[in-house]
PDB file of N, CA and C in Angstrom:
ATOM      1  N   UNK A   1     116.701 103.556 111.934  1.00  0.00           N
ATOM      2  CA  UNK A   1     117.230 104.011 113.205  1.00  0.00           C
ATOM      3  C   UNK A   1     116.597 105.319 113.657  1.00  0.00           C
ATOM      4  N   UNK A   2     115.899 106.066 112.535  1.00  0.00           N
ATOM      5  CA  UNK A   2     115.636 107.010 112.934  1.00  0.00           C
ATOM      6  C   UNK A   2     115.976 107.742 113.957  1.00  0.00           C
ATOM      7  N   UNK A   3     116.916 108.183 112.922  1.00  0.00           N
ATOM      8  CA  UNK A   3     117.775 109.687 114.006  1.00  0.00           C
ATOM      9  C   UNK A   3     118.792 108.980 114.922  1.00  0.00           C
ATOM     10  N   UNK A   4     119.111 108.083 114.658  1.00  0.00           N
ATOM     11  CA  UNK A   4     119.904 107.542 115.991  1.00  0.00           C
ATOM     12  C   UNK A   4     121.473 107.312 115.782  1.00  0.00           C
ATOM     13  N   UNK A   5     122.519 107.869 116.288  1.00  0.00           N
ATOM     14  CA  UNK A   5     124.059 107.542 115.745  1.00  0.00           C
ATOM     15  C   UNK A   5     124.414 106.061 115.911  1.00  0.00           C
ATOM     16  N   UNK A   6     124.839 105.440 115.150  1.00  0.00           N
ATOM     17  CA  UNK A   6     125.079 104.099 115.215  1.00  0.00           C
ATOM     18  C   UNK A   6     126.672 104.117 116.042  1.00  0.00           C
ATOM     19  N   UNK A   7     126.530 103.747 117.073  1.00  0.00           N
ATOM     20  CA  UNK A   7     127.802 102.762 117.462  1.00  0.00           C
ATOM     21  C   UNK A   7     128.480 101.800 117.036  1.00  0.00           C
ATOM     22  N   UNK A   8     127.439 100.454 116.593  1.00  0.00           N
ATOM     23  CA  UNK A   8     127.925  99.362 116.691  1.00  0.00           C
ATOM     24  C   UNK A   8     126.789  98.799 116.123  1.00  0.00           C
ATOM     25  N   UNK A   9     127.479  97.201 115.065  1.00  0.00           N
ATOM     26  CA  UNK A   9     126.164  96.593 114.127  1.00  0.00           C
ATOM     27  C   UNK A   9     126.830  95.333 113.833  1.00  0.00           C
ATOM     28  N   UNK A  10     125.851  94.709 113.609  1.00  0.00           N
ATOM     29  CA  UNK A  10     126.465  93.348 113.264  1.00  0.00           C
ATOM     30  C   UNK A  10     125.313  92.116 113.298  1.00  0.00           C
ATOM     31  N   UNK A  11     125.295  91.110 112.346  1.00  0.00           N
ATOM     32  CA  UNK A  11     124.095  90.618 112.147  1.00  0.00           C
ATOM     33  C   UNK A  11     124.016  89.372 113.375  1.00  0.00           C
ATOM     34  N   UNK A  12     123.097  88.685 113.195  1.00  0.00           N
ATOM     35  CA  UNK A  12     122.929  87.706 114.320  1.00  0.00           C
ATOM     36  C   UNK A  12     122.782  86.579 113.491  1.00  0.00           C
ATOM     37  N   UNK A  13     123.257  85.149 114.357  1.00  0.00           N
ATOM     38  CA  UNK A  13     122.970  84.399 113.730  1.00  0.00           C
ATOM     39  C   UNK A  13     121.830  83.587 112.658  1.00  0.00           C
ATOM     40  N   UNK A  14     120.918  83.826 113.185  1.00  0.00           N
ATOM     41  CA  UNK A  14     119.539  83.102 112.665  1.00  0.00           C
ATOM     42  C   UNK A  14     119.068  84.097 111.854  1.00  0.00           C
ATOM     43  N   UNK A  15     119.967  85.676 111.806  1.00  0.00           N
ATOM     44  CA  UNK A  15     118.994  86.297 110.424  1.00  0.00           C
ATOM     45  C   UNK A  15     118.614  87.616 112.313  1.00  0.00           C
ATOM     46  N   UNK A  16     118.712  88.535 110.939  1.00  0.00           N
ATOM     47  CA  UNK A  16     118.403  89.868 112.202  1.00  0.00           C
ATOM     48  C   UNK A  16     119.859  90.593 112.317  1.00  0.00           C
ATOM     49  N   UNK A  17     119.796  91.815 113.133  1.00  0.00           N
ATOM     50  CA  UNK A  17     120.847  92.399 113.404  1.00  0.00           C
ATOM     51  C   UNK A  17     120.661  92.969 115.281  1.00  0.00           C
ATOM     52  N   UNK A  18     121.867  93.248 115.530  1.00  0.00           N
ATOM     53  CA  UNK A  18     121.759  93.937 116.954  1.00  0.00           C
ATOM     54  C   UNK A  18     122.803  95.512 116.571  1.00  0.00           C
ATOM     55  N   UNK A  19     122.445  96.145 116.873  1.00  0.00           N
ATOM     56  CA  UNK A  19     123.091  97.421 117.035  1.00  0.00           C
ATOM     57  C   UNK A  19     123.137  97.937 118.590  1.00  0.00           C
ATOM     58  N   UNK A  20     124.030  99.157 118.401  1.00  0.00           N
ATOM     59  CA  UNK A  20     124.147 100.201 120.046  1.00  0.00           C
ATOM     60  C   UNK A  20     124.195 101.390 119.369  1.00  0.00           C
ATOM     61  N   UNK A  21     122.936 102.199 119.548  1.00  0.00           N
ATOM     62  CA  UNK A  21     122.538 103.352 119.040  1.00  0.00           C
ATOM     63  C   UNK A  21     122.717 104.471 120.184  1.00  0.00           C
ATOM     64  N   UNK A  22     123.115 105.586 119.538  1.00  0.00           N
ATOM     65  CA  UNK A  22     122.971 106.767 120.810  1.00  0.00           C
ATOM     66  C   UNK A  22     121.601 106.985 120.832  1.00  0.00           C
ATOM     67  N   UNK A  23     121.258 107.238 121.741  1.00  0.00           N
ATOM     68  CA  UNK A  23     119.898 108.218 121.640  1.00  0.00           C
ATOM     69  C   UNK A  23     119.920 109.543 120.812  1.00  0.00           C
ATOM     70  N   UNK A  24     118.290 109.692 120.537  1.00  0.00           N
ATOM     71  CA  UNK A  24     118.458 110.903 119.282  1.00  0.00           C
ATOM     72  C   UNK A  24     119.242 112.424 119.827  1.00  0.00           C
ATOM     73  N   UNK A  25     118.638 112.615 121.149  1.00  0.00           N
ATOM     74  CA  UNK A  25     119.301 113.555 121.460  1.00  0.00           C
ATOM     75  C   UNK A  25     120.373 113.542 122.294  1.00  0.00           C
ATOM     76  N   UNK A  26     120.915 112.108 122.287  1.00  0.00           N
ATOM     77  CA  UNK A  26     122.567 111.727 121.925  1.00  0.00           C
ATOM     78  C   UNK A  26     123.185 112.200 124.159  1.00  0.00           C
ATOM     79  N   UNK A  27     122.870 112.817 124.564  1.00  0.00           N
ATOM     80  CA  UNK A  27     122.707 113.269 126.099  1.00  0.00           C
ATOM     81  C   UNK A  27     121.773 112.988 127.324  1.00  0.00           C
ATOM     82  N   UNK A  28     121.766 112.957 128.336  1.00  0.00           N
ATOM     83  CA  UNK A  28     121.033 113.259 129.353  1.00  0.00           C
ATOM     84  C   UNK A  28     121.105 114.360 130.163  1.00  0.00           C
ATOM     85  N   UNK A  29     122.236 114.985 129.684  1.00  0.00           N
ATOM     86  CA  UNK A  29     122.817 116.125 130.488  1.00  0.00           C
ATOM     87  C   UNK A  29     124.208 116.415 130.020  1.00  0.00           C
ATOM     88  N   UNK A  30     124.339 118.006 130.369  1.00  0.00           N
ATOM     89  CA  UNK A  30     125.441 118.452 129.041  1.00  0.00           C
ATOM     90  C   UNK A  30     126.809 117.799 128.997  1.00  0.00           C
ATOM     91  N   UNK A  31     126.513 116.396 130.233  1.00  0.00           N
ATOM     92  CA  UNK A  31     127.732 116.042 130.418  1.00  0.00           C
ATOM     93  C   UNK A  31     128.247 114.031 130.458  1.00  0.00           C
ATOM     94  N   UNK A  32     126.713 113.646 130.150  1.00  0.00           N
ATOM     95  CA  UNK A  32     126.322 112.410 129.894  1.00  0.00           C
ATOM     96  C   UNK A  32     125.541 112.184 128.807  1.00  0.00           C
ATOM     97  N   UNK A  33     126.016 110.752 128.226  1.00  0.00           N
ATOM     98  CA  UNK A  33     125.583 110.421 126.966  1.00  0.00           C
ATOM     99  C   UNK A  33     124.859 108.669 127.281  1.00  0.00           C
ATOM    100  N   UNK A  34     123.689 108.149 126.555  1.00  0.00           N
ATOM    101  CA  UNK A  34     122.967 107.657 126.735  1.00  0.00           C
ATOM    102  C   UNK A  34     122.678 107.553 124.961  1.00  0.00           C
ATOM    103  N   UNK A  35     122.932 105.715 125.351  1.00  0.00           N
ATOM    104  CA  UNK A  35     122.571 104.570 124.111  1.00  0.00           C
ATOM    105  C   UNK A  35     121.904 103.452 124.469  1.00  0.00           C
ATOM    106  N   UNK A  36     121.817 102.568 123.604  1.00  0.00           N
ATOM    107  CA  UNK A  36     120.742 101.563 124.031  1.00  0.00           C
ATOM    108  C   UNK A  36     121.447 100.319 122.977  1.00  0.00           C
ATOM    109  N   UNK A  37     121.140  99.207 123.431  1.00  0.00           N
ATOM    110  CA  UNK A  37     121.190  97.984 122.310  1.00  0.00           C
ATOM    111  C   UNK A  37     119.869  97.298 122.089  1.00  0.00           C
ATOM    112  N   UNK A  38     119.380  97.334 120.768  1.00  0.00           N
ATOM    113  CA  UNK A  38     118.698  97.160 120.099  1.00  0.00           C
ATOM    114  C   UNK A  38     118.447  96.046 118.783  1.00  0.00           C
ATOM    115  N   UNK A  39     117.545  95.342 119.026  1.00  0.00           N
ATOM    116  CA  UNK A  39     117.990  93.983 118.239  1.00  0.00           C
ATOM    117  C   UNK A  39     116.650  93.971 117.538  1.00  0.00           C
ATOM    118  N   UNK A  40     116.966  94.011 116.177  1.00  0.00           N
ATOM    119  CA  UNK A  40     116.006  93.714 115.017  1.00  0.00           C
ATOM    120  C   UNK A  40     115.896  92.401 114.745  1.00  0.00           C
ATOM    121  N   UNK A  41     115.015  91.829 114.786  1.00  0.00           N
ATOM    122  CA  UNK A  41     114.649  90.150 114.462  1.00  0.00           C
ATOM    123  C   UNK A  41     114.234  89.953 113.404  1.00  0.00           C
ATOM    124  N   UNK A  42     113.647  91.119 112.579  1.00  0.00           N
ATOM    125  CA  UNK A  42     112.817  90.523 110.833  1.00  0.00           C
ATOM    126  C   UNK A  42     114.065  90.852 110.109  1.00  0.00           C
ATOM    127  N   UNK A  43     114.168  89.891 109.189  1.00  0.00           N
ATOM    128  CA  UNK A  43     115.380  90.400 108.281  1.00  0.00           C
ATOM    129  C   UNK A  43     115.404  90.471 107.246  1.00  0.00           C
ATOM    130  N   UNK A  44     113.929  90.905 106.869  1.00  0.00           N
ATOM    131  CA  UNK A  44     113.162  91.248 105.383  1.00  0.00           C
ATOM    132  C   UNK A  44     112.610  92.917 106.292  1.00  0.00           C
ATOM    133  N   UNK A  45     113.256  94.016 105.121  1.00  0.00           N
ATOM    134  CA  UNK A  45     113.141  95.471 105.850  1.00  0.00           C
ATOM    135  C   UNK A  45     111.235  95.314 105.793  1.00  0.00           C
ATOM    136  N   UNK A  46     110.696  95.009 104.577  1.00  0.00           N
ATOM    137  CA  UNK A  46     109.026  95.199 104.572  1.00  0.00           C
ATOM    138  C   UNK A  46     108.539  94.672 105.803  1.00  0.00           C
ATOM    139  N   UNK A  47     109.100  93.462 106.382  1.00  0.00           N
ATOM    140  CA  UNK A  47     108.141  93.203 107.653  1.00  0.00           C
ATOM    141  C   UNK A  47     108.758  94.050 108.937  1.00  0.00           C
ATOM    142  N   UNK A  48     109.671  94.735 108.915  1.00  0.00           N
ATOM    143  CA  UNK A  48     109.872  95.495 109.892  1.00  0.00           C
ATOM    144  C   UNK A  48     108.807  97.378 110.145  1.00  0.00           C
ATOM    145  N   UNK A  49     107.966  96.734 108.920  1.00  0.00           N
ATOM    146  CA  UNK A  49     107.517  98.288 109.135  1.00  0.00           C
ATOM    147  C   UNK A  49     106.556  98.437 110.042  1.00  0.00           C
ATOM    148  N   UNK A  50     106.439  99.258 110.985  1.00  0.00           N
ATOM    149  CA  UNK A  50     105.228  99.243 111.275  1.00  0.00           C
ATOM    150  C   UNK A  50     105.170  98.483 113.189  1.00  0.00           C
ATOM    151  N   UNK A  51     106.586  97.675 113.355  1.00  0.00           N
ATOM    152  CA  UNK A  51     107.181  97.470 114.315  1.00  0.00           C
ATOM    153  C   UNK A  51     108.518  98.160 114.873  1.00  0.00           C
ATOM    154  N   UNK A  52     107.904  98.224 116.147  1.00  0.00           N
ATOM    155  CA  UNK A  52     109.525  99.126 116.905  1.00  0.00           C
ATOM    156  C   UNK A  52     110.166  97.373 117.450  1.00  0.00           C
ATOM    157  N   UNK A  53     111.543  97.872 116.547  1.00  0.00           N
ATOM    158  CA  UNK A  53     112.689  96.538 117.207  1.00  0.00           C
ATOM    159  C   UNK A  53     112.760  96.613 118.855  1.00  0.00           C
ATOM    160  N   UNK A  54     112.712  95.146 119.808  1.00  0.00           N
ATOM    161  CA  UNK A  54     113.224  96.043 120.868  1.00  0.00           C
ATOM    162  C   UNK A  54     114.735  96.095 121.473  1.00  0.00           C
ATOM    163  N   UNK A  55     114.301  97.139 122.616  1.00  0.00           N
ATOM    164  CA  UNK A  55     115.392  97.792 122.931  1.00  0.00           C
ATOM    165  C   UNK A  55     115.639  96.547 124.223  1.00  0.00           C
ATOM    166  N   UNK A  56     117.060  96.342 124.436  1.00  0.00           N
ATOM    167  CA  UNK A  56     116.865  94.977 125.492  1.00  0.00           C
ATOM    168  C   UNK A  56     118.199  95.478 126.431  1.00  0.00           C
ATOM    169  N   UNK A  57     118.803  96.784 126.378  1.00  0.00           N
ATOM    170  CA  UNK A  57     119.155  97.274 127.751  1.00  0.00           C
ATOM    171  C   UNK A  57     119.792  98.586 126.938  1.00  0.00           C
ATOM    172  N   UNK A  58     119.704  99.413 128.101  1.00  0.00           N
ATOM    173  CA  UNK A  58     119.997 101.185 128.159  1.00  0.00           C
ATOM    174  C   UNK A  58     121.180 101.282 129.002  1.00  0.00           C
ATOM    175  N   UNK A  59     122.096 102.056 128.754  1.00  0.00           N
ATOM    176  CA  UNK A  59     123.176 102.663 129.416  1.00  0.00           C
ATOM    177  C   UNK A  59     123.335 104.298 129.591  1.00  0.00           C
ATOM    178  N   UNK A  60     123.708 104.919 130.706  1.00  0.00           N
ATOM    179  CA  UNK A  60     124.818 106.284 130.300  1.00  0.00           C
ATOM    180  C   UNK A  60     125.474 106.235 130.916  1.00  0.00           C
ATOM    181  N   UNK A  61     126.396 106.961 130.543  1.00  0.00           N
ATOM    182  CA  UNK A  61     127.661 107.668 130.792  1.00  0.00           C
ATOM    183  C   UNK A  61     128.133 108.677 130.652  1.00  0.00           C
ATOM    184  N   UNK A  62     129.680 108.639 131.000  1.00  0.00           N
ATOM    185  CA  UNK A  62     129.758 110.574 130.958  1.00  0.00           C
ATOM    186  C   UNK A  62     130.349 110.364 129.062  1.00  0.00           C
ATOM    187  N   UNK A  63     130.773 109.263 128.735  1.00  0.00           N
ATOM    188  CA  UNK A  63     131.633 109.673 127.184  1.00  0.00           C
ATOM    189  C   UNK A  63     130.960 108.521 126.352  1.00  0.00           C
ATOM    190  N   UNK A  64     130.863 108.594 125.035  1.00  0.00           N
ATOM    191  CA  UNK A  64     130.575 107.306 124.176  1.00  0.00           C
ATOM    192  C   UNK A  64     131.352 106.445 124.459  1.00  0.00           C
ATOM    193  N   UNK A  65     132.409 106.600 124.164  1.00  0.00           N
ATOM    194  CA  UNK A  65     133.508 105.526 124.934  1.00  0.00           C
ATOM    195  C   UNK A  65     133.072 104.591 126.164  1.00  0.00           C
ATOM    196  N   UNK A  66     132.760 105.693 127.014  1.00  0.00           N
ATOM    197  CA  UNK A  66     132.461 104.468 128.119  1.00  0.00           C
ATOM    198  C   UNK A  66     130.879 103.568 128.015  1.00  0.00           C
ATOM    199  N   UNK A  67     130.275 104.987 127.336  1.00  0.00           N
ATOM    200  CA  UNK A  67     128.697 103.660 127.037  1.00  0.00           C
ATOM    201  C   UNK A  67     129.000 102.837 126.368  1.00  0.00           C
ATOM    202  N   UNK A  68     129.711 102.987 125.209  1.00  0.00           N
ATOM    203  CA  UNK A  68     130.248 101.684 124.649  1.00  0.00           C
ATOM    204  C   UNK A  68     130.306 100.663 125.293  1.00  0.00           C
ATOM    205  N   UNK A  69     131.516 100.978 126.007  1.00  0.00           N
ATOM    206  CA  UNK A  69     132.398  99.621 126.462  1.00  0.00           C
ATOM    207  C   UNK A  69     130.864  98.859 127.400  1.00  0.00           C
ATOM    208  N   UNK A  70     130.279 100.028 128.054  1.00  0.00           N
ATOM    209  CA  UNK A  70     129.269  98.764 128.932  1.00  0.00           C
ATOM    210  C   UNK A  70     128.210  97.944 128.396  1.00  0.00           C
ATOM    211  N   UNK A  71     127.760  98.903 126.918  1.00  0.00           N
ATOM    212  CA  UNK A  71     127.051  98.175 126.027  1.00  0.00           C
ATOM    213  C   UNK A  71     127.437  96.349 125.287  1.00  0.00           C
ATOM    214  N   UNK A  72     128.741  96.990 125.068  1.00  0.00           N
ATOM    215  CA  UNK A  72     129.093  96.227 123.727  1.00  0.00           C
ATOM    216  C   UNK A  72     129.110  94.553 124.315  1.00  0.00           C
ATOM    217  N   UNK A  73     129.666  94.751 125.648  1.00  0.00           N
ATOM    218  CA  UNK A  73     129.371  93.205 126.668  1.00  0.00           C
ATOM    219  C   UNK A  73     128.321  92.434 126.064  1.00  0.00           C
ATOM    220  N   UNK A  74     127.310  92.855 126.130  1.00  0.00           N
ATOM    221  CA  UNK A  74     125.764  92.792 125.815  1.00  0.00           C
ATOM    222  C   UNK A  74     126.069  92.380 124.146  1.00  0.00           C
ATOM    223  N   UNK A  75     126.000  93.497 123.053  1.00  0.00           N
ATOM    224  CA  UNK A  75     125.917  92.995 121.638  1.00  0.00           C
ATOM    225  C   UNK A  75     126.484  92.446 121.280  1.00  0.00           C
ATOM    226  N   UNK A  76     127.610  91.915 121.810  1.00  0.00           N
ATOM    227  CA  UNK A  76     128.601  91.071 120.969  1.00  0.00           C
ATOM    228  C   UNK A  76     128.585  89.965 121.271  1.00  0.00           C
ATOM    229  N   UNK A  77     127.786  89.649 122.818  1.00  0.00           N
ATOM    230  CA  UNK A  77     127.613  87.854 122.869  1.00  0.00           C
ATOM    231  C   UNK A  77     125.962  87.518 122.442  1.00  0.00           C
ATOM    232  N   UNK A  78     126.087  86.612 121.762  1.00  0.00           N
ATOM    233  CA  UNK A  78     124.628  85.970 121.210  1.00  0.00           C
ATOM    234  C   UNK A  78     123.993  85.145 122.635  1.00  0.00           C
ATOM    235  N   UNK A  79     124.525  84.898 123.475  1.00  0.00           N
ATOM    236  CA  UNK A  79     123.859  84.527 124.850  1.00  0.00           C
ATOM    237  C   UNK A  79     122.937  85.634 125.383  1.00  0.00           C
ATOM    238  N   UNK A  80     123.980  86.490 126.002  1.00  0.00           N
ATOM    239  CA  UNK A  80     123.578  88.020 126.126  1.00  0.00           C
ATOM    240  C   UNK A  80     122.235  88.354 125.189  1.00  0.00           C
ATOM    241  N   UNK A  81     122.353  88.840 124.521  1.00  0.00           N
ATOM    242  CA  UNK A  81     121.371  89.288 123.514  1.00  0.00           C
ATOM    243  C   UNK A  81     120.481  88.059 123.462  1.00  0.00           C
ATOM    244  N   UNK A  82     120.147  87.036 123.371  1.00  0.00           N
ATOM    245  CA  UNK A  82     119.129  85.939 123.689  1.00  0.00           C
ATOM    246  C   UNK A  82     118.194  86.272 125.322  1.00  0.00           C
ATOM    247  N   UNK A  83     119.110  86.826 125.447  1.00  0.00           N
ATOM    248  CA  UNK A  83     118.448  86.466 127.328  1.00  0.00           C
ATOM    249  C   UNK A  83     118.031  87.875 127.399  1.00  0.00           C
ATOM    250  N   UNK A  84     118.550  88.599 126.703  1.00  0.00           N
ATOM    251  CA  UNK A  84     117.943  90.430 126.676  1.00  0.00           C
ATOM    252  C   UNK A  84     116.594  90.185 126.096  1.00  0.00           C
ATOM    253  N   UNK A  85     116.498  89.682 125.143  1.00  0.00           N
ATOM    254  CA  UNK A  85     115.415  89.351 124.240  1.00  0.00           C
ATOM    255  C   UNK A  85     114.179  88.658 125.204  1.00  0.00           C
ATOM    256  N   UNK A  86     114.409  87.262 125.787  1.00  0.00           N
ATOM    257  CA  UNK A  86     113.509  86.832 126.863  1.00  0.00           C
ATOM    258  C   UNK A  86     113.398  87.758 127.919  1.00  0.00           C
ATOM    259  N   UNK A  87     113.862  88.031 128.289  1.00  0.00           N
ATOM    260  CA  UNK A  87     113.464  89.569 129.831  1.00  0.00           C
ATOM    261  C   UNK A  87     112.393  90.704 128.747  1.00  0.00           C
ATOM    262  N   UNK A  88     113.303  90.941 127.914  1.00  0.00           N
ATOM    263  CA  UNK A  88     112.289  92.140 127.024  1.00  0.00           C
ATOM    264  C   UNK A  88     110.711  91.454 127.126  1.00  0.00           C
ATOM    265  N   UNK A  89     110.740  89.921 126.427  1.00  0.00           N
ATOM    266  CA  UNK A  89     109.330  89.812 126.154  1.00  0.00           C
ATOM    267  C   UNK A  89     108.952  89.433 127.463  1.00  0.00           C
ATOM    268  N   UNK A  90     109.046  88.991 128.374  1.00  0.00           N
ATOM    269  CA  UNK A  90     108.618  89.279 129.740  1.00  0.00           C
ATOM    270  C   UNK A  90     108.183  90.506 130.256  1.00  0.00           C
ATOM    271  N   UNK A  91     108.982  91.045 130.351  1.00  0.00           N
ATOM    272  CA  UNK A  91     108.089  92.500 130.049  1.00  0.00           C
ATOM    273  C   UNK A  91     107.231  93.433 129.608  1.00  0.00           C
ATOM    274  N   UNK A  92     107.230  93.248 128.462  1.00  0.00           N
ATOM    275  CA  UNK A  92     106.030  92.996 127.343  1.00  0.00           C
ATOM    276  C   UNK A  92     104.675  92.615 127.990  1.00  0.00           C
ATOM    277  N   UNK A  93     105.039  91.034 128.175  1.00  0.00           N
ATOM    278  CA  UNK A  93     103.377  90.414 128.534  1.00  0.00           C
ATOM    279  C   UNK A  93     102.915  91.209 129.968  1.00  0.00           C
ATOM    280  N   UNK A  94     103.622  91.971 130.975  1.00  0.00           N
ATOM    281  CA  UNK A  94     103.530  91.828 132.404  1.00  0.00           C
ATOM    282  C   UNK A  94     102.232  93.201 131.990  1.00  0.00           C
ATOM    283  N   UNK A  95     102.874  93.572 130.985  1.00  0.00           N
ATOM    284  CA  UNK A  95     102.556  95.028 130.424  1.00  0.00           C
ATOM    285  C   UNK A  95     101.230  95.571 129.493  1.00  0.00           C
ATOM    286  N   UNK A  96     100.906  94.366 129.426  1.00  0.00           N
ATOM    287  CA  UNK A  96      99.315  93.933 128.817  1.00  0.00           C
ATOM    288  C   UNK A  96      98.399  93.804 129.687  1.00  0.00           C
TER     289      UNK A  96
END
């Protein structure tokens, strides 16, 4: 996670995990906070080295609490997080 406060974790079906990490420096401003959900797909740690998991949507807010709640929509359905995943790699290729 490097450096990152964990919110929220939980594995995925087919192998992998999704988390909602704060950002490292946890703010955007002394009065908003900013996390992300983040979905690891290798679920052997050796092949994760060397790859950044991606990130498949960003939130802030003014409290963890509330990034939470808009995050967690997102990590907790395996639809959600499937379709974060296809937009991510869409993005990706546009980006090459």
């Amino acid at each position: 996670m490097d450096g990152n406060d964990l919110l929220y974790s939980r594995d995925l079906p087919g192998g992998g995990r999704v988390t909602i990490e704060v950002h490292p420096a946890g703010v955007a401003s002394a009065s908003r906070c900013r996390a992300r959900v983040v979905v690891e797909r290798r679920r052997d740690p050796q092949r994760r080295e060397g790859h950044a998991p991606p990130v498949i949507v960003e939130a802030e807010a003014p409290t963890r609490a509330r990034v939470y709640e808009e995050l967690i929509v997102v990590a907790s359905d395996n639809v959600a997080v499937a379709r974060g995943l296809i937009q991510w790699q869409s993005r990706r290729g546009r980006s090459k």
